[in-house]
Protein backbone atom coordinates (compact mmCIF):
# COMPACT_ATOMS: atom_id res chain seq x y z
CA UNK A 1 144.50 11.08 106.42
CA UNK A 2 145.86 9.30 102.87
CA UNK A 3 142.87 6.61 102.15
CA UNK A 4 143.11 4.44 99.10
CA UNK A 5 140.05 4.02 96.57
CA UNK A 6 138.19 0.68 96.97
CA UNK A 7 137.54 -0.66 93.35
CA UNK A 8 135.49 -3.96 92.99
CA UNK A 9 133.78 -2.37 89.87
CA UNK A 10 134.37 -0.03 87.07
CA UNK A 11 135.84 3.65 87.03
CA UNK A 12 134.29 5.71 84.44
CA UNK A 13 136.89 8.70 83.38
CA UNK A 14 135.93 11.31 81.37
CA UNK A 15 139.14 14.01 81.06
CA UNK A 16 141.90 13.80 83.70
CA UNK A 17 143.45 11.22 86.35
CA UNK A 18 145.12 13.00 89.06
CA UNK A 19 147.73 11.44 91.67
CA UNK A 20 149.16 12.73 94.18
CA UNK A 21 148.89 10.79 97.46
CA UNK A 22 151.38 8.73 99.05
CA UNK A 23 149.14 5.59 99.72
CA UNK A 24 148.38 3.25 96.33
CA UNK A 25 145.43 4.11 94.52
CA UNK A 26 143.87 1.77 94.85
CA UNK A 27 144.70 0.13 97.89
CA UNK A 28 147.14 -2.49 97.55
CA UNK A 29 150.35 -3.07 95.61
CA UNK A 30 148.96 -5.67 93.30
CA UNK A 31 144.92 -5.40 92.81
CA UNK A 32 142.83 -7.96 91.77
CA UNK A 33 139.29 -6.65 90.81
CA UNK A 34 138.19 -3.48 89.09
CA UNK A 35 139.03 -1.56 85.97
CA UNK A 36 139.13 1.99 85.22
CA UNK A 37 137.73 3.23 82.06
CA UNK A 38 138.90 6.46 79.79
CA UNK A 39 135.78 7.26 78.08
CA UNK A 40 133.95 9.77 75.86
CA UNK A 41 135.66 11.97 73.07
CA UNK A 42 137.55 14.98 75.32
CA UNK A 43 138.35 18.04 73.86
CA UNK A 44 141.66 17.30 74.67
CA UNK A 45 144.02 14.38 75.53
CA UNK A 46 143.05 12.83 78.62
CA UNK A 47 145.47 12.65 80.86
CA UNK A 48 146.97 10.29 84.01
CA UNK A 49 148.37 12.79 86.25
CA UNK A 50 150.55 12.95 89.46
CA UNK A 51 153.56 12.48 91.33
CA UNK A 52 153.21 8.84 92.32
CA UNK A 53 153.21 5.44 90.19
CA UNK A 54 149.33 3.41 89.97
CA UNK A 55 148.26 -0.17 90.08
CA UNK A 56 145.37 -0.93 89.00
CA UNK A 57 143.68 -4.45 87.93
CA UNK A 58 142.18 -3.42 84.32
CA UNK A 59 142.35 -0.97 81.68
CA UNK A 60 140.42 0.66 78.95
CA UNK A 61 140.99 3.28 76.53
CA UNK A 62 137.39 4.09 75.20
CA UNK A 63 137.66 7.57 73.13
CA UNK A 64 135.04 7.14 70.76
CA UNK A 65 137.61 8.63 68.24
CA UNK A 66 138.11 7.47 65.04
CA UNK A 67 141.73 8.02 64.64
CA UNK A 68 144.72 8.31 67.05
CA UNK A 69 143.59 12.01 67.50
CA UNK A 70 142.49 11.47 70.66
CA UNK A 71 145.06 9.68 73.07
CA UNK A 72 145.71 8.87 77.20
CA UNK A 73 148.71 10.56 78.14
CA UNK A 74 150.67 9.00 80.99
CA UNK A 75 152.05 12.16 82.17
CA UNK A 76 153.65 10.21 85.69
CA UNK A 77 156.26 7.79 86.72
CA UNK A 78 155.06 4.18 85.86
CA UNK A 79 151.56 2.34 85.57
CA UNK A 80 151.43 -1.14 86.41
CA UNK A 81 148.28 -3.12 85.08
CA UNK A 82 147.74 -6.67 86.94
CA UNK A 83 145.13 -7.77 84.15
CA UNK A 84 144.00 -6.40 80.78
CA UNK A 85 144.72 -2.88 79.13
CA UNK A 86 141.63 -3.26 75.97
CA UNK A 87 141.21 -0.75 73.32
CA UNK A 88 138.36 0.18 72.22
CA UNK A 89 139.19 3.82 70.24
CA UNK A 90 142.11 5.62 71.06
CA UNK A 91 145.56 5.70 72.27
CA UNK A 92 147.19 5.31 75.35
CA UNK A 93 150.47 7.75 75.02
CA UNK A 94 153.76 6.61 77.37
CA UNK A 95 155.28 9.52 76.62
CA UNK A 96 158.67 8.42 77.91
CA UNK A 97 157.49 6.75 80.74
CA UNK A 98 156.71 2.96 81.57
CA UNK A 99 153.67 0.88 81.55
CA UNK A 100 154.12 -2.37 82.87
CA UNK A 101 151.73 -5.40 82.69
CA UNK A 102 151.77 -7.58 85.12
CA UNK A 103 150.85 -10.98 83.74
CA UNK A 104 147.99 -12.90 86.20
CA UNK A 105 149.19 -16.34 86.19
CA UNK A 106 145.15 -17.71 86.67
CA UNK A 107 143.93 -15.92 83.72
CA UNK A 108 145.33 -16.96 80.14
CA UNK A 109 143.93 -13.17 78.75
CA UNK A 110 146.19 -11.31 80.77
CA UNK A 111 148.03 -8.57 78.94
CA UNK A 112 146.85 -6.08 75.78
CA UNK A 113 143.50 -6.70 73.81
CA UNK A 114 142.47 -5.57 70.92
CA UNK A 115 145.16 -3.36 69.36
CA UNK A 116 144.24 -1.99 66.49
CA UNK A 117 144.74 0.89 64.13
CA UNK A 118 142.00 3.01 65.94
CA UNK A 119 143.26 1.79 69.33
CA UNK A 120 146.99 1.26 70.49
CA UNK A 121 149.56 1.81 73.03
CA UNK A 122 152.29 4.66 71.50
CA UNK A 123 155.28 5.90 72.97
């Protein structure tokens, strides 16, 4: 059995994403609540992992670095984010692949927050 994660709240990452079931991650194609949260200062570059795309509602790249040192990598196909992607310290790393932010008609704060030096999508 493939079951979907139910995520009205907040994921709290520390180190690596891994994806490899055939159903969405978190349950449907397009979710509206919950945000998952890259967090701490790894040893390494965190990483989003697998061999299918994710949806998720909100993002946040939280690395307590305070340089680029310490990044996301999006090591899979696509990730498509239906609300915010905030930085906070760190970077979140395409490497080659796509991230795609699905603008939410109903709220006007859609899309990236809070780019910075310390904190930035790179590709």
């Amino acid at each position: 059995m493939n079951l979907a994660i139910l995520n009205r709240g907040t994921f709290h990452i520390q180190g690596d994403l891994i994806h490899n079931g055939t159903q969405n991650l978190f349950g449907t194609v397009a979710p509206n609540q919950g945000t998952l949260r890259f967090f701490g200062a790894p040893s390494s570059n965190a990483r989003i992992l697998g061999s299918q795309s994710i949806n998720l509602k909100n993002l946040i790249i939280d690395l307590n670095q305070p340089t680029l040192s310490g990044n996301v990598l999006l090591r899979t196909s696509s990730i498509s984010a239906y609300g915010n992607i905030s930085f906070i310290k760190g970077g979140f790393d395409l490497d080659t692949n796509t991230l795609y932010i699905k603008h939410d008609a109903s709220s006007v704060s859609s899309g990236i927050i809070a780019e910075s030096n310390t904190g930035r999508a790179l590709t």
